[in-house]
Each structure stands twice: as structure tokens, then as C-alpha cells.
N, C-alpha and C. Protein backbone atom coordinates (compact mmCIF):
# COMPACT_ATOMS: atom_id res chain seq x y z
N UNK A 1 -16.64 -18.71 -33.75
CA UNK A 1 -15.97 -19.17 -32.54
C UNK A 1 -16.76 -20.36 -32.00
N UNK A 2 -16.32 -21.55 -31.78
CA UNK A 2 -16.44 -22.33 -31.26
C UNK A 2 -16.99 -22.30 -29.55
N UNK A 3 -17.44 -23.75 -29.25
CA UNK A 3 -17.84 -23.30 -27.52
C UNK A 3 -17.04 -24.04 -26.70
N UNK A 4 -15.62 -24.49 -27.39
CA UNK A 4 -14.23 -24.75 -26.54
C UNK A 4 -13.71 -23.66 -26.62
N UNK A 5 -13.26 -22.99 -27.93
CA UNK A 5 -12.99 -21.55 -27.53
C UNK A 5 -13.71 -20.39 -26.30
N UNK A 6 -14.81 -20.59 -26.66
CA UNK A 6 -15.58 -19.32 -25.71
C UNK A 6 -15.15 -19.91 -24.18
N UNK A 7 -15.19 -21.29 -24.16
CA UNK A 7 -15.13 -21.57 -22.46
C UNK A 7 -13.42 -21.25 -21.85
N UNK A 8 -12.75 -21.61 -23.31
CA UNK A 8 -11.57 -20.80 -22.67
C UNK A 8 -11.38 -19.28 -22.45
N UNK A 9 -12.02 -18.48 -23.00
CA UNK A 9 -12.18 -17.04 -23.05
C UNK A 9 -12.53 -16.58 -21.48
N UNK A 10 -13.84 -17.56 -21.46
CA UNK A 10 -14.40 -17.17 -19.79
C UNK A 10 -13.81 -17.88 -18.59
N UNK A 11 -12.89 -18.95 -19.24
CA UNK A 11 -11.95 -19.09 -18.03
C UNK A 11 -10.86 -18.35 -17.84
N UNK A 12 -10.37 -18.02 -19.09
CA UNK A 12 -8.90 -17.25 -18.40
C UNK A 12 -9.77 -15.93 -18.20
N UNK A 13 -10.70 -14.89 -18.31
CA UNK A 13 -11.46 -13.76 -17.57
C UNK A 13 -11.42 -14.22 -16.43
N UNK A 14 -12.33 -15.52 -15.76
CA UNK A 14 -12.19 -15.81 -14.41
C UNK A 14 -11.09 -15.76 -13.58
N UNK A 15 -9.93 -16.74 -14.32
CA UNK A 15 -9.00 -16.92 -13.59
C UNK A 15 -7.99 -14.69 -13.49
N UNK A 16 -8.58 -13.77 -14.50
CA UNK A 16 -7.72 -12.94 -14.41
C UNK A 16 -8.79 -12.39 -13.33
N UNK A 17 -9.83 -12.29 -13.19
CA UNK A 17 -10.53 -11.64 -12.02
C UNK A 17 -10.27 -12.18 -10.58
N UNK A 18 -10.00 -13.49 -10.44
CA UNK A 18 -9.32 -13.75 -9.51
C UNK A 18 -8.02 -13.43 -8.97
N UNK A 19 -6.87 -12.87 -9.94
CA UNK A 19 -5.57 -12.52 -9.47
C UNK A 19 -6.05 -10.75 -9.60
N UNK A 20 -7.00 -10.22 -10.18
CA UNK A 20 -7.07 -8.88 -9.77
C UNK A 20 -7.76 -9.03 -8.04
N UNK A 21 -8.35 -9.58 -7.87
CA UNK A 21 -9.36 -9.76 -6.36
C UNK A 21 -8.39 -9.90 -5.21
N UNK A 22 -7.25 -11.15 -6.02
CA UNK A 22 -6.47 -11.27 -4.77
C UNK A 22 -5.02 -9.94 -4.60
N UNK A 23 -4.96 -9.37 -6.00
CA UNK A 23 -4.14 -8.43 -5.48
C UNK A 23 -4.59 -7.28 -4.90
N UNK A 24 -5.86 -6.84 -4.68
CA UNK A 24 -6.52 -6.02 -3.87
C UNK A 24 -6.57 -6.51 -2.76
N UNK A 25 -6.84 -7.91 -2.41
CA UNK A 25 -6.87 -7.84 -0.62
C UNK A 25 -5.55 -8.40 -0.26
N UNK A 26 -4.45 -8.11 -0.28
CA UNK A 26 -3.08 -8.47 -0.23
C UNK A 26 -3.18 -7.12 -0.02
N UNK A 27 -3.19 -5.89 -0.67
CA UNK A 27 -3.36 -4.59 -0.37
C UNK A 27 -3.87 -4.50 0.54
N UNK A 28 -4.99 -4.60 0.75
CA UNK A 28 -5.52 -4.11 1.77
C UNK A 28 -5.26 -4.85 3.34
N UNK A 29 -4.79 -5.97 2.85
CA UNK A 29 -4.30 -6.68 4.24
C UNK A 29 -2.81 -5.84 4.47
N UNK A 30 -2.16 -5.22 3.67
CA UNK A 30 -1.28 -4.07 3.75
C UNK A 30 -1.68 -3.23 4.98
N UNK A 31 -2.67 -2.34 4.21
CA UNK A 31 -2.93 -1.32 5.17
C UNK A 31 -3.74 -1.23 6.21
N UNK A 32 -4.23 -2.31 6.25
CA UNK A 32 -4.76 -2.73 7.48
C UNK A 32 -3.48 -2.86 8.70
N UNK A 33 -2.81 -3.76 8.29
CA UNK A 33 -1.30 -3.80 8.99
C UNK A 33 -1.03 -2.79 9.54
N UNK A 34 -0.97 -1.69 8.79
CA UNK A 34 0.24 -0.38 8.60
C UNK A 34 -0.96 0.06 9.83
N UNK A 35 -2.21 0.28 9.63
CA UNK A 35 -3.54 1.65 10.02
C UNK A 35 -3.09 0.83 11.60
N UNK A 36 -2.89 -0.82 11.49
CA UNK A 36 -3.20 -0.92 13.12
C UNK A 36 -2.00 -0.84 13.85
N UNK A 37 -1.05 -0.67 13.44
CA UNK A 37 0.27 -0.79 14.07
C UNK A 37 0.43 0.77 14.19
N UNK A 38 0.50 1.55 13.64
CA UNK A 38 0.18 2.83 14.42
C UNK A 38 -0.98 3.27 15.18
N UNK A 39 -2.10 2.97 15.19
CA UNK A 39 -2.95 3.42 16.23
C UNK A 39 -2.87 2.99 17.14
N UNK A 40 -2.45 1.25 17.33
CA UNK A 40 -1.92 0.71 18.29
C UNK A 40 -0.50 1.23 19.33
N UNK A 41 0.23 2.25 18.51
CA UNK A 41 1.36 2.32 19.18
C UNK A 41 2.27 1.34 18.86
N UNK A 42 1.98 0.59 18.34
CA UNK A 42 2.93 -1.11 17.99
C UNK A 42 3.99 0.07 16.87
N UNK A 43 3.77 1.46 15.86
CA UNK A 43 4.67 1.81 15.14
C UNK A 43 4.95 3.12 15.60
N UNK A 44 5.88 3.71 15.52
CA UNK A 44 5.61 5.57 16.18
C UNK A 44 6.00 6.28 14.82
N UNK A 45 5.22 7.57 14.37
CA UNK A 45 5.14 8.33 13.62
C UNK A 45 5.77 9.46 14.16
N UNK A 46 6.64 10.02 13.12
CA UNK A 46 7.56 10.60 13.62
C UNK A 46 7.90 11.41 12.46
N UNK A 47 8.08 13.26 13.08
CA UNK A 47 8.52 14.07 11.94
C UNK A 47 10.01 13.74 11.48
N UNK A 48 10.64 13.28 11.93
CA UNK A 48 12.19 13.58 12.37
C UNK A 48 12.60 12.41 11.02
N UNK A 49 13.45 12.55 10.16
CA UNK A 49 13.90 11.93 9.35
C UNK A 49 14.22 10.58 9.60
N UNK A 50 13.48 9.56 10.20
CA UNK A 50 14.15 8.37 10.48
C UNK A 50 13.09 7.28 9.80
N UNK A 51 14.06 5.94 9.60
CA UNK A 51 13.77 4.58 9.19
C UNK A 51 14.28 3.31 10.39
N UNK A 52 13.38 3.38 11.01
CA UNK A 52 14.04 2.05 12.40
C UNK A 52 13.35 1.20 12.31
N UNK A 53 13.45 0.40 11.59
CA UNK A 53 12.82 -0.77 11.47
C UNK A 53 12.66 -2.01 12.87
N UNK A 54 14.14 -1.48 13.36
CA UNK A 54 14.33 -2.71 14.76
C UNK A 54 13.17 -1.78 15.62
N UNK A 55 13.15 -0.69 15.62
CA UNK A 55 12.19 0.26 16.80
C UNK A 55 10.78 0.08 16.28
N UNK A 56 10.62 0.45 15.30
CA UNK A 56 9.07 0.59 14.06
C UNK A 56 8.77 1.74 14.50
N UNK A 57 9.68 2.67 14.23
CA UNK A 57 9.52 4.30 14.22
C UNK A 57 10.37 4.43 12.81
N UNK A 58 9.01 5.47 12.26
CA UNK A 58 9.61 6.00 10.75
C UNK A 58 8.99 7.13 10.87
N UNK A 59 9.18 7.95 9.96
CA UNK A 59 9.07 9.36 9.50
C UNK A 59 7.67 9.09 8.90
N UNK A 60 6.11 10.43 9.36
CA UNK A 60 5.45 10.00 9.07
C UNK A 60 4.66 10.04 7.43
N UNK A 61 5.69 10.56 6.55
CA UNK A 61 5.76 9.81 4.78
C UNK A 61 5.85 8.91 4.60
N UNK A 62 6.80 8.40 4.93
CA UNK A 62 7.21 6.55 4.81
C UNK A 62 6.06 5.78 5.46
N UNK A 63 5.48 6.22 6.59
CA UNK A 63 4.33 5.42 6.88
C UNK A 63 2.91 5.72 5.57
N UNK A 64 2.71 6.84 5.20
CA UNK A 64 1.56 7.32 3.99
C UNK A 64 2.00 6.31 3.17
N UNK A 65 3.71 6.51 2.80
CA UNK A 65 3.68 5.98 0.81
C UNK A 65 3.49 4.79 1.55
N UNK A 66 3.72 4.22 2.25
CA UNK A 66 3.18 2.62 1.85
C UNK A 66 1.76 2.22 2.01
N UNK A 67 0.87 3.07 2.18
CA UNK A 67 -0.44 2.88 2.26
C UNK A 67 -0.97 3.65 0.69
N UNK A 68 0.04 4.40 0.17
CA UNK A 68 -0.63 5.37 -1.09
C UNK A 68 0.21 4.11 -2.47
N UNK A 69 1.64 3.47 -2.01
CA UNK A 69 1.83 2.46 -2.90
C UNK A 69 1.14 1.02 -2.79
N UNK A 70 0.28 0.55 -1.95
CA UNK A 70 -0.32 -0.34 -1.80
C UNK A 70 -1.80 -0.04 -2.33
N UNK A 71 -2.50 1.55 -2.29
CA UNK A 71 -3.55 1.39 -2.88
C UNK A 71 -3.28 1.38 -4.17
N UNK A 72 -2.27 2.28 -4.85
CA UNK A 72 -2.36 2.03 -6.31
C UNK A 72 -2.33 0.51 -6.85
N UNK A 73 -1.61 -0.28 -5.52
CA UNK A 73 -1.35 -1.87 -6.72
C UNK A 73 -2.40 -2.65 -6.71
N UNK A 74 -3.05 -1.99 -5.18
CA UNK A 74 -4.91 -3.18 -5.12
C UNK A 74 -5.52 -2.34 -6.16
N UNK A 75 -5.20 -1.13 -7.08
CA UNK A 75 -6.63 -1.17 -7.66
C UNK A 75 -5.63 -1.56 -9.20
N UNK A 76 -4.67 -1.69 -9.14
CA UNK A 76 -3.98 -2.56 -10.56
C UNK A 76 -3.32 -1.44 -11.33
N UNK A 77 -3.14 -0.23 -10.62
CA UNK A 77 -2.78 0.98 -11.54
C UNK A 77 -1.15 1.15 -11.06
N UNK A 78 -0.69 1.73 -12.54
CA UNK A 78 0.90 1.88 -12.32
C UNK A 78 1.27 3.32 -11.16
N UNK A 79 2.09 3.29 -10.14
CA UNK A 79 2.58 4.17 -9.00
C UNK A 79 2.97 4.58 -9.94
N UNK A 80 2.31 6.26 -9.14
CA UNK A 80 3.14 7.42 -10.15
C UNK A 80 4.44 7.74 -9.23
N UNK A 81 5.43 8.79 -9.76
CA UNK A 81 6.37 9.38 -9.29
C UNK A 81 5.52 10.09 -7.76
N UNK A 82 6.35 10.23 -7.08
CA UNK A 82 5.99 10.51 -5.71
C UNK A 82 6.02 12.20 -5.26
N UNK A 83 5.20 12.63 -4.79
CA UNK A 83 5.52 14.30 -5.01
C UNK A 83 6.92 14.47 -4.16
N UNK A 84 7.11 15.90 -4.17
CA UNK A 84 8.72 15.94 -3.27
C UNK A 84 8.59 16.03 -1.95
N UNK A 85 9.43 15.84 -1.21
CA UNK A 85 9.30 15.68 0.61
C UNK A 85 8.90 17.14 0.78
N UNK A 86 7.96 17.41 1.73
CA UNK A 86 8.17 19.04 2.52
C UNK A 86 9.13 19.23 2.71
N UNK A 87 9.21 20.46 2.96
CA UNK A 87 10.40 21.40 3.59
C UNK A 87 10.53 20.77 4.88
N UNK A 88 11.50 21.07 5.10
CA UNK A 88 11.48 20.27 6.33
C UNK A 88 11.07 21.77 7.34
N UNK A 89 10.89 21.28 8.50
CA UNK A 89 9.86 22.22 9.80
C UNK A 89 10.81 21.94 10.84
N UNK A 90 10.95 23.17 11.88
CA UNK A 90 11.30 22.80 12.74
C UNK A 90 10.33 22.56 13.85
N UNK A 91 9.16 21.78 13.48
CA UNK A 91 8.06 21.31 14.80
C UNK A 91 8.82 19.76 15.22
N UNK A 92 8.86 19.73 16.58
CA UNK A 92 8.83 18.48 16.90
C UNK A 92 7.97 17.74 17.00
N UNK A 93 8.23 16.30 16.48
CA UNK A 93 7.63 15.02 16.66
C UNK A 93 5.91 15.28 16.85
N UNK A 94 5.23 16.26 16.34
CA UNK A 94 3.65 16.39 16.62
C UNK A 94 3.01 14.66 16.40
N UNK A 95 3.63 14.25 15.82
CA UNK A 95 2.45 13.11 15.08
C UNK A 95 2.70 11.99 16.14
């Protein structure tokens, strides 16, 4: 192997460590989003089967998977199938 070859070897490594780096903090600028918009109150967590996007009240699964599908893609691994919803409860709105 040549040392035009090798420098291309360690550039495209570079350049792939760079699109793994940036798809981890794209993730994590995810859930950063998600963690502050509910503690803030800016989202409401909610048992009750809903998606309101105009309100930013969802059911509080839909708020997890997008923090459990955003870590799988920052660390580069394929989302598995999703376990099944609970039973549903008749507790109100605890969260």
C-alpha cells in the first residue's frame, strides 16, 4: 500500500468519525430538547392516550420513545421493535 492510499484510508476514517460525532450530538441536542420542555412545563406528560402537538401534551411513552429512539441513533445502533404499551390503568394523569 502506498502513502496516497493510506492517507486516503485515514481520511475517509476521519471524515466517518466525524458524521458518527455529529450524529450523536444531534441526539443529544434531541433530548436535551425533549428533558427541558417537560421539566419546564413548556410539554405536559400525560397518562391519557393523547398526541397534541398544537398543546405539547402527549402521553408519557411518546415522550420516553423519543428519547429511547434518539439514543439508539446517537450511539449508531439499529431501533429495535418497541415493547407493547401497558395495560392501560385507570390512574389519572399522575405524571
Amino acid at each position: 500500500m502506498n502513502s496516497n492510499d493510506e492517507l486516503g484510508r485515514v481520511k475517509q476514517e476521519l471524515e466517518n468519525a466525524k458524521q458518527e460525532l455529529e450524529r450523536a450530538r444531534r441526539a443529544l441536542r434531541i433530548i436535551r430538547q425533549v428533558s427541558f420542555n417537560v421539566l419546564t412545563g413548556k410539554t405536559t406528560s400525560t397518562n391519557a392516550p393523547v398526541f397534541d402537538e398544537q398543546n405539547s401534551i402527549y402521553h408519557w411513552r411518546t415522550l420516553w420513545g423519543m428519547v429511547w429512539s434518539q439514543t439508539y441513533d446517537g450511539l449508531g445502533e439499529n431501533i429495535p421493535t418497541p415493547p407493547p404499551w401497558p395495560e392501560e390503568s385507570d390512574e389519572q394523569d399522575k405524571l
